[in-house]
N, C-alpha and C. Protein backbone atom coordinates (compact mmCIF):
# COMPACT_ATOMS: atom_id res chain seq x y z
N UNK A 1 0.85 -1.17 0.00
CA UNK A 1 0.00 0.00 0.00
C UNK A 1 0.90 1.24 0.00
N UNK A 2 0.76 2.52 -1.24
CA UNK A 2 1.12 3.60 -0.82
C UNK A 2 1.25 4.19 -0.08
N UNK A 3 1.83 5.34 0.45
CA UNK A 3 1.84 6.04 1.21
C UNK A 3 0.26 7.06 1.64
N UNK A 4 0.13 7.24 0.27
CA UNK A 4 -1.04 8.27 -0.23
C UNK A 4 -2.13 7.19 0.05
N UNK A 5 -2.00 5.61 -0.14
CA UNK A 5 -3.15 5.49 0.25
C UNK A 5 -3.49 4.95 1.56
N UNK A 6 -2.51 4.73 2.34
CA UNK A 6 -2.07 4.65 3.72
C UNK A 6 -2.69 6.07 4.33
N UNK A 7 -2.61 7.00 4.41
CA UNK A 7 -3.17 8.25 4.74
C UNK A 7 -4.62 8.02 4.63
N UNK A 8 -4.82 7.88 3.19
CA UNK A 8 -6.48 8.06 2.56
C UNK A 8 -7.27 7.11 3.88
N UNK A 9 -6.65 5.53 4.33
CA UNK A 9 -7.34 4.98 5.30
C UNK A 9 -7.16 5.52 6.39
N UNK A 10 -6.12 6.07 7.14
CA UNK A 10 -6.59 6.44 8.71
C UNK A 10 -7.44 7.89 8.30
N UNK A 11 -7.11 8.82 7.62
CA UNK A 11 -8.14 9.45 7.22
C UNK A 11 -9.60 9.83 7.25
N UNK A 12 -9.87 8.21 6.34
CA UNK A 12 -11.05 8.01 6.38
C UNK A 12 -12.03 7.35 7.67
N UNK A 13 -10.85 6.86 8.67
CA UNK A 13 -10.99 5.77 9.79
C UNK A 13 -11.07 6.83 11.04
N UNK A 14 -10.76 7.87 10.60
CA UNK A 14 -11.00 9.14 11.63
C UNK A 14 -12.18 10.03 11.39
N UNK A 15 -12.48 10.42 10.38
CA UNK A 15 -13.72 10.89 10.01
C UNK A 15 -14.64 10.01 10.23
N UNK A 16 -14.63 8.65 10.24
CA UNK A 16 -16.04 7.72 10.19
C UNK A 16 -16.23 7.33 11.87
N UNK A 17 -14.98 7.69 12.50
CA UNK A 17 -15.11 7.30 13.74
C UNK A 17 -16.20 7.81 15.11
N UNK A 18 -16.72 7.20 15.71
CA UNK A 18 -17.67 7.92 16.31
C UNK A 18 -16.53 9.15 17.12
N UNK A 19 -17.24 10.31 17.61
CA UNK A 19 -16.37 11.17 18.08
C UNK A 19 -16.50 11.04 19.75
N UNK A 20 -17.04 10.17 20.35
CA UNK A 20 -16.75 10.34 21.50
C UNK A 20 -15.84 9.38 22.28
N UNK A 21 -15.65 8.01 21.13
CA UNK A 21 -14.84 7.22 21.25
C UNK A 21 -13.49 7.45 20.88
N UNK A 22 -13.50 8.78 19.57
CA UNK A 22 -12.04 8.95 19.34
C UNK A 22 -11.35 10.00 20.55
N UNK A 23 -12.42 10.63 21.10
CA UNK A 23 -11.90 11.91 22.22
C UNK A 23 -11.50 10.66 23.12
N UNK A 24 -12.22 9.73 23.74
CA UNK A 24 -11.68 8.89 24.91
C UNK A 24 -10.26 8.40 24.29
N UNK A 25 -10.06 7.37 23.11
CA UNK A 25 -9.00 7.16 22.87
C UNK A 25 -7.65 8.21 23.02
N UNK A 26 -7.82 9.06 22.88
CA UNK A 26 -6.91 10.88 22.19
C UNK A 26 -6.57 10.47 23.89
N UNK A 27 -7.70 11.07 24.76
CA UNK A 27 -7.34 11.32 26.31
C UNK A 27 -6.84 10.21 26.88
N UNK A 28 -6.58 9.17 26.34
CA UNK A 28 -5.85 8.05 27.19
C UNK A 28 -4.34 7.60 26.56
N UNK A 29 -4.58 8.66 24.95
CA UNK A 29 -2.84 8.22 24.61
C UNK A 29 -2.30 9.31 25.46
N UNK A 30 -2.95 10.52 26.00
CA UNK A 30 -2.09 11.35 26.98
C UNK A 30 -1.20 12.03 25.80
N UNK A 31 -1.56 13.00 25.26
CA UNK A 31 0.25 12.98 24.16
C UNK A 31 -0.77 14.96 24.16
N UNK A 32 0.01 15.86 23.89
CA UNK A 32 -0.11 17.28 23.80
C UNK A 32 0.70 18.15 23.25
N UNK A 33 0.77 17.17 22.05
CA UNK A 33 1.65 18.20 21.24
C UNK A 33 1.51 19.94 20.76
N UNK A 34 2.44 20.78 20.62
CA UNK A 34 2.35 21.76 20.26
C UNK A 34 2.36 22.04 19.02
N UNK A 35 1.04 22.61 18.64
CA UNK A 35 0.82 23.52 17.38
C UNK A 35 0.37 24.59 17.45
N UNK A 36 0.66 25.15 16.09
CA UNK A 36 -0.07 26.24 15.69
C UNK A 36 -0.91 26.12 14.37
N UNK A 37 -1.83 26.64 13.98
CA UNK A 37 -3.12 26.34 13.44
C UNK A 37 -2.55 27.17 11.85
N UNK A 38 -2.83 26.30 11.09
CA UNK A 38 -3.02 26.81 9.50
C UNK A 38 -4.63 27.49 8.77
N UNK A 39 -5.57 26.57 9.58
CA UNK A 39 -6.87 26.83 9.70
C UNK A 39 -7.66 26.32 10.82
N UNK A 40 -8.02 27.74 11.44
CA UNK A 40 -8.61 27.10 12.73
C UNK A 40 -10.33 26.45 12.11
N UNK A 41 -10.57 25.26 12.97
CA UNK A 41 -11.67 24.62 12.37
C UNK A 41 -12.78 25.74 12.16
N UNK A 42 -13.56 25.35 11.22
CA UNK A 42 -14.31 26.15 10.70
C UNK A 42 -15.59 24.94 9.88
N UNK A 43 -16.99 25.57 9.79
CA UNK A 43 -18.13 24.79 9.65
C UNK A 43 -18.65 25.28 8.49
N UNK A 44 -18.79 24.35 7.57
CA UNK A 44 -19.36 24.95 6.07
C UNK A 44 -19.83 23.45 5.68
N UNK A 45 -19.70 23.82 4.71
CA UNK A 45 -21.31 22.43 3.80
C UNK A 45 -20.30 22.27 2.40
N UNK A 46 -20.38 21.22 2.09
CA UNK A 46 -19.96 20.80 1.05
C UNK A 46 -21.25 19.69 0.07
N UNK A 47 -21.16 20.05 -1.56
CA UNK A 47 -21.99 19.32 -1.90
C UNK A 47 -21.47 17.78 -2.39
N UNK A 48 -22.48 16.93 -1.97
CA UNK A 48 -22.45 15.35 -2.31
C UNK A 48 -22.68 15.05 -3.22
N UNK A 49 -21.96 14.19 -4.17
CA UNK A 49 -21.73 13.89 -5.69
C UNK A 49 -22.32 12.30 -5.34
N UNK A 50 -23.14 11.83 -6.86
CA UNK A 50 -23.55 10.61 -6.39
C UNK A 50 -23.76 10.02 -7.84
N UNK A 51 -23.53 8.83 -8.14
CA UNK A 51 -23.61 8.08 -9.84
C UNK A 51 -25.07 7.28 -9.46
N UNK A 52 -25.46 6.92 -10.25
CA UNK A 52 -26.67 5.89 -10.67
C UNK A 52 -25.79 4.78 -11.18
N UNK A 53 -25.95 3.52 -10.01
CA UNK A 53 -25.16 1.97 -10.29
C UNK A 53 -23.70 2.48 -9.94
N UNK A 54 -23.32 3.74 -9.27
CA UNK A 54 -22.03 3.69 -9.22
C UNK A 54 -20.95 4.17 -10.38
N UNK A 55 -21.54 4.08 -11.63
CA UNK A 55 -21.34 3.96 -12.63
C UNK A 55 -21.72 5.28 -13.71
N UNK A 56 -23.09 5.60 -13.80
CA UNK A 56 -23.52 6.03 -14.85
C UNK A 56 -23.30 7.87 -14.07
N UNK A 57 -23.65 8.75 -14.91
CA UNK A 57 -23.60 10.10 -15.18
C UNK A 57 -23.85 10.42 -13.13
N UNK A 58 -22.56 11.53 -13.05
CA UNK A 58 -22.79 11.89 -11.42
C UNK A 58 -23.90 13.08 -11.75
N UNK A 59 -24.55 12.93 -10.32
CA UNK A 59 -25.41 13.78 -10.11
C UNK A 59 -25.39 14.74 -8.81
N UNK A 60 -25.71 16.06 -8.37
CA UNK A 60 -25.34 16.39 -6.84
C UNK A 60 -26.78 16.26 -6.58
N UNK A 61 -26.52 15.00 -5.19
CA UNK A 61 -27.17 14.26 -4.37
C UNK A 61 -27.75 14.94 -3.34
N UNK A 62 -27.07 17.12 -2.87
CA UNK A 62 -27.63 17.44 -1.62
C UNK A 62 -26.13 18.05 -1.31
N UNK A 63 -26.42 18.85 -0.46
CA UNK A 63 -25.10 19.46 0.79
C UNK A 63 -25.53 18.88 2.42
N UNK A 64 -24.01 18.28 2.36
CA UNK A 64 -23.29 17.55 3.94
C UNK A 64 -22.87 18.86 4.81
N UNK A 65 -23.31 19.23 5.99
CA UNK A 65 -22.51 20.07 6.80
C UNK A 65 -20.92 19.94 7.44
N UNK A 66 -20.23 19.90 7.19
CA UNK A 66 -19.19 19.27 7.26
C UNK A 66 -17.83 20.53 8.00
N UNK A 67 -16.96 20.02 9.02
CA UNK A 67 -16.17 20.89 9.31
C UNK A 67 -14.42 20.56 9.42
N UNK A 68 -13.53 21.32 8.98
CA UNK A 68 -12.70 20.88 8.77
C UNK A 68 -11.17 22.14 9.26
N UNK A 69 -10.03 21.80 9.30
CA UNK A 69 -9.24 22.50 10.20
C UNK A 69 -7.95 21.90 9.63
N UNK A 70 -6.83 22.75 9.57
CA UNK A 70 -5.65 22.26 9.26
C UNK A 70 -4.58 22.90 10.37
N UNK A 71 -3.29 22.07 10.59
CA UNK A 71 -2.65 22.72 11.79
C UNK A 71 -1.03 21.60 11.86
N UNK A 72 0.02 22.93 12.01
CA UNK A 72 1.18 22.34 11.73
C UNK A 72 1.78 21.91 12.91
N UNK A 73 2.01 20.94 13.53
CA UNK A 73 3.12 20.74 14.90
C UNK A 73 4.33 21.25 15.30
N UNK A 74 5.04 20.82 16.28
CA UNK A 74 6.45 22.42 15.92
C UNK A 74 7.47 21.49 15.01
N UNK A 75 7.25 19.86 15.21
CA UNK A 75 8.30 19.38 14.17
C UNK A 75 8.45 19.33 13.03
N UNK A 76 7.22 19.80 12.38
CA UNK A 76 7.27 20.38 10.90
C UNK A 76 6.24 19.34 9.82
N UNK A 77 4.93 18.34 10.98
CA UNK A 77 4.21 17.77 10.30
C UNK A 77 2.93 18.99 9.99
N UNK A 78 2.04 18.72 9.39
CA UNK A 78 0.79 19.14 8.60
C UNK A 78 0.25 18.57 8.85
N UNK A 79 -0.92 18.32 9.58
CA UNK A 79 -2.35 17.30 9.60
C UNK A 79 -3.52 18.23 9.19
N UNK A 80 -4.40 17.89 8.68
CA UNK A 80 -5.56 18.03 7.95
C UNK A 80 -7.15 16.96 8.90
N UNK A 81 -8.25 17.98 9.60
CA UNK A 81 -9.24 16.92 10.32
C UNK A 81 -10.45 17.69 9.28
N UNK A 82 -11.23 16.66 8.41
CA UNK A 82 -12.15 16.84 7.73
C UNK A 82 -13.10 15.63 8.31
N UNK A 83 -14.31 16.56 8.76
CA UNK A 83 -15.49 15.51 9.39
C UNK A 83 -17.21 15.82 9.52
N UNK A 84 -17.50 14.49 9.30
CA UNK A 84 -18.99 15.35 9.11
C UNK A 84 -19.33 15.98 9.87
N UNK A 85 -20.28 16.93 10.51
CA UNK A 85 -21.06 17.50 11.13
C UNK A 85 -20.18 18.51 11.38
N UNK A 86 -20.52 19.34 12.79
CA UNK A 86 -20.28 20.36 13.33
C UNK A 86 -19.25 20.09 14.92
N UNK A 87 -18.86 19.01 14.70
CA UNK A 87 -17.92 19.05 15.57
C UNK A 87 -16.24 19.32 15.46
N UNK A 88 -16.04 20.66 16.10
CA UNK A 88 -14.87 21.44 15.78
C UNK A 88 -13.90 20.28 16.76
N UNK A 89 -14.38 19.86 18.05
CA UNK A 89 -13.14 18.95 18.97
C UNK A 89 -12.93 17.79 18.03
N UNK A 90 -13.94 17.23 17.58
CA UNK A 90 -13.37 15.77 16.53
C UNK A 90 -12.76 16.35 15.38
N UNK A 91 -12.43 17.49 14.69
CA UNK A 91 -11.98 17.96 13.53
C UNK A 91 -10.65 18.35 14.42
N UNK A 92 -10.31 18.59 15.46
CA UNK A 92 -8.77 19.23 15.79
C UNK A 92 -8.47 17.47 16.26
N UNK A 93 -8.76 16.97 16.96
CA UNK A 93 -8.53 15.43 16.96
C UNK A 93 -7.58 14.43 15.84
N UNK A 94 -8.96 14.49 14.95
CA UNK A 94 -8.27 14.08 13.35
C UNK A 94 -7.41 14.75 13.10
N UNK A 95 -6.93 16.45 13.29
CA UNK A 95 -5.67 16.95 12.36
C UNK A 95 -4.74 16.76 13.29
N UNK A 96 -4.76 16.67 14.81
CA UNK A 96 -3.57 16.08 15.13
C UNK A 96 -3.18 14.69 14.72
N UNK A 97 -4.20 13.91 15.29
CA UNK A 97 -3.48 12.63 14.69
C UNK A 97 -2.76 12.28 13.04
N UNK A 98 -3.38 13.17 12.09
CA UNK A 98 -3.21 13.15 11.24
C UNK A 98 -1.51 13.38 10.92
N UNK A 99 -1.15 14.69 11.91
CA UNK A 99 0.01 15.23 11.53
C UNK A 99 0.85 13.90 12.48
N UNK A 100 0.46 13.48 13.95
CA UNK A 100 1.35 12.46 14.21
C UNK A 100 1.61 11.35 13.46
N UNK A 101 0.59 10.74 12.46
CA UNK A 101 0.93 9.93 11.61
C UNK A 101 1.99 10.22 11.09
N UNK A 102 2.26 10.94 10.49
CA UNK A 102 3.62 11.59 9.67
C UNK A 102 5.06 11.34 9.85
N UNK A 103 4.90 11.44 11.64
CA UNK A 103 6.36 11.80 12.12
C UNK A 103 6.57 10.13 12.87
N UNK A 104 7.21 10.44 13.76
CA UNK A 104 7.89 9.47 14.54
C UNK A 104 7.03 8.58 15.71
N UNK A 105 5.77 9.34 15.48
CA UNK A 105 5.17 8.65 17.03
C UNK A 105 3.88 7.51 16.02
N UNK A 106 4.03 7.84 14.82
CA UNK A 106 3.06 6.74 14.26
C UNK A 106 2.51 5.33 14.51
N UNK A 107 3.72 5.01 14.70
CA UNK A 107 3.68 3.66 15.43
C UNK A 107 2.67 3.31 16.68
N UNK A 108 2.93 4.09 17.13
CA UNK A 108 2.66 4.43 18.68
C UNK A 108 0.84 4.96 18.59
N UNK A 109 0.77 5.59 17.69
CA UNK A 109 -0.54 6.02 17.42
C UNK A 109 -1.28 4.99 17.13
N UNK A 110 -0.68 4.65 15.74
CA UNK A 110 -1.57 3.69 15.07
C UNK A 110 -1.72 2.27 16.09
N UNK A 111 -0.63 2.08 16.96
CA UNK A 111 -1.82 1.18 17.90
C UNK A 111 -2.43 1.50 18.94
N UNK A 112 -2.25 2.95 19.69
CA UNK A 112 -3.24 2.94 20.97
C UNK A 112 -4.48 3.07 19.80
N UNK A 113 -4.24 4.12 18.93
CA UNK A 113 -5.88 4.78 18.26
C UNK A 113 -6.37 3.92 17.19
N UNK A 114 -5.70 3.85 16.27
CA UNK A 114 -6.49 3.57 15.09
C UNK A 114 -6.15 2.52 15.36
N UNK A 115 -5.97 1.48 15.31
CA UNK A 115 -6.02 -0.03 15.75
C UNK A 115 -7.85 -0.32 16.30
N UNK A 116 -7.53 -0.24 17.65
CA UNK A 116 -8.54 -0.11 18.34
C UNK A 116 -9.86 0.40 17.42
N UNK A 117 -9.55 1.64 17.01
CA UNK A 117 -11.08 2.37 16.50
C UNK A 117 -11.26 0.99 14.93
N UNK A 118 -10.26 0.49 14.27
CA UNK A 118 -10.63 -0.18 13.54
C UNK A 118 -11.58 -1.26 13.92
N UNK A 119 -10.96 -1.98 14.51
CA UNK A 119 -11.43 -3.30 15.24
C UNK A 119 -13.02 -3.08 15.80
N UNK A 120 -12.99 -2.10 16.62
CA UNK A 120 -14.13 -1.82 17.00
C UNK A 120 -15.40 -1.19 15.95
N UNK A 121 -14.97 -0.78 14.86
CA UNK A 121 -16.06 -0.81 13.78
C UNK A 121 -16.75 -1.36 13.10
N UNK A 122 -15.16 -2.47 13.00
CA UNK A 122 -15.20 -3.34 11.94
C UNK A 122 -16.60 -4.33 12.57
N UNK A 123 -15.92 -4.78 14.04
CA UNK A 123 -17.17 -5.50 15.09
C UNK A 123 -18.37 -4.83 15.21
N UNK A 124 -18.49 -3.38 14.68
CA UNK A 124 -19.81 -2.84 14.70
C UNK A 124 -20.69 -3.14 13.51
N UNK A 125 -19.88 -3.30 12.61
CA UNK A 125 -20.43 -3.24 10.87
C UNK A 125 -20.68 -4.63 10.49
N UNK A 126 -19.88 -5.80 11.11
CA UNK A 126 -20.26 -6.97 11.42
C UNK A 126 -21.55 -7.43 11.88
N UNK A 127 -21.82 -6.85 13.36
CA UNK A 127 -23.44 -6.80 13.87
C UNK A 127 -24.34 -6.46 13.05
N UNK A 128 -24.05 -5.68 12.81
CA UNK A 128 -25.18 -4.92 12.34
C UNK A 128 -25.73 -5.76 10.92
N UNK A 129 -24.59 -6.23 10.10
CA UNK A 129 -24.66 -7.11 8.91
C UNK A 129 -25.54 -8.63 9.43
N UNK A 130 -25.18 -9.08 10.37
CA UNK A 130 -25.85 -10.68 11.18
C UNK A 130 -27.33 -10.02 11.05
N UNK A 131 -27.08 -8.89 12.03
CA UNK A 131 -28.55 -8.52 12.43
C UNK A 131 -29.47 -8.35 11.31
N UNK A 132 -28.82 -7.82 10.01
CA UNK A 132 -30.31 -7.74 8.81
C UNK A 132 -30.05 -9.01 8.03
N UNK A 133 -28.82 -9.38 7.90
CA UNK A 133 -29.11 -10.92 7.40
C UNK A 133 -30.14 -12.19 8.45
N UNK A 134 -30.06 -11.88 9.59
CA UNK A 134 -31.17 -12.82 10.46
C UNK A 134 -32.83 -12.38 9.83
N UNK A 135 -32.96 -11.02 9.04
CA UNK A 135 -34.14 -11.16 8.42
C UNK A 135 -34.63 -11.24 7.66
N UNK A 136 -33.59 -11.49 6.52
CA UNK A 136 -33.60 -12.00 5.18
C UNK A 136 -34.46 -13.22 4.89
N UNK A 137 -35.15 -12.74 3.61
CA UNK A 137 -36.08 -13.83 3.09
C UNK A 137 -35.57 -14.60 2.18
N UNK A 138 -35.68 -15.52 1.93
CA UNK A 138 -35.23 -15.82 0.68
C UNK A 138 -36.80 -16.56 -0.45
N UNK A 139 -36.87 -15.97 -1.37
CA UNK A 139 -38.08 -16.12 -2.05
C UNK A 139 -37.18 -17.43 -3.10
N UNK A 140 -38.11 -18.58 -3.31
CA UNK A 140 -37.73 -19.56 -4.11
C UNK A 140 -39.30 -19.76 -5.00
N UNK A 141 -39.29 -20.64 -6.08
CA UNK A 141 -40.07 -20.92 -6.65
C UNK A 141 -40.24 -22.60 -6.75
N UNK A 142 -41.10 -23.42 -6.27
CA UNK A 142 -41.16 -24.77 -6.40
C UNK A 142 -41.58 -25.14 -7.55
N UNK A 143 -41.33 -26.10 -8.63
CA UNK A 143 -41.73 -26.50 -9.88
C UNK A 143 -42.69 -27.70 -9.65
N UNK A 144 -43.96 -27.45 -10.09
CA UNK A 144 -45.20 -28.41 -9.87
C UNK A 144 -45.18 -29.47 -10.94
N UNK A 145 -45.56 -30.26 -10.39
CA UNK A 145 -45.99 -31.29 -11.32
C UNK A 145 -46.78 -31.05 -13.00
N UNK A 146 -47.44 -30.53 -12.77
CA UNK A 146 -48.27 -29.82 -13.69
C UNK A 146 -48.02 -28.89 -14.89
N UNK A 147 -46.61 -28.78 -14.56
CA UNK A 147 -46.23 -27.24 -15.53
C UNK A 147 -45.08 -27.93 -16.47
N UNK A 148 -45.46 -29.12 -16.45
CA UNK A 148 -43.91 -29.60 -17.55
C UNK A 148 -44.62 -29.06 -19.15
């Protein structure tokens, strides 16, 4: 896996993360690094692009409220926290971790935080999959005697 697309997943594994589980995780790696802010978070709407089958002609689907923040550490990383809603603490969250990914404590990150927040999704998205497959129908057709 790239680098670029190594990013794109904790990234995306931080934005999808619930935010009160990533604040508990953040407060138990204990870590307070010093920055200063490139963009202090800020709340705006972005519009949602969407295909028919995935595939055919995009269409805009609607505007997401969405807030996002960029902010440099003093060792010279960049992190970037883009997340849905209106939460400015889960958007400075994501751009720190973002920028610790970068540097030297990655390691260290990627298993107190994103480890954990994976696992624990993954076990969420799992449930939830049992749970609507337990109500799945399955429609069959029996062939009668009669219909040869």
């Amino acid at each position: 896996m790239t680098a670029e697309n190594k990013r794109r997943a904790w990234m995306s594994l931080l934005a999808k993360a619930p935010a009160d589980r990533l604040t508990a995780l953040w407060q138990a790696y204990d870590a307070a690094p010093t920055f200063h802010w490139l963009r202090a978070p800020e709340i705006g709407a972005t519009m949602v692009r969407g295909r028919l089958g995935g595939t055919g002609a995009p269409f805009n689907l609607g505007e997401m409220t969405l807030t996002r923040c960029a902010l440099q550490l003093d060792g010279g990383e960049v992190g970037h926290g883009y997340v849905q809603g209106r939460d400015k603490d889960k958007a400075q969250i994501a751009a720190l971790l973002d920028a610790l990914m970068q540097g030297p404590e990655a390691e260290a990150v990627a298993s107190a935080i994103l480890k954990p927040l994976e696992t624990e999704m993954t076990a969420a998205k799992t449930a939830r999959a049992e749970k609507a497959a337990a109500t799945k129908v399955d429609f069959f057709t029996m062939v009668r005697g009669e219909d040869k």
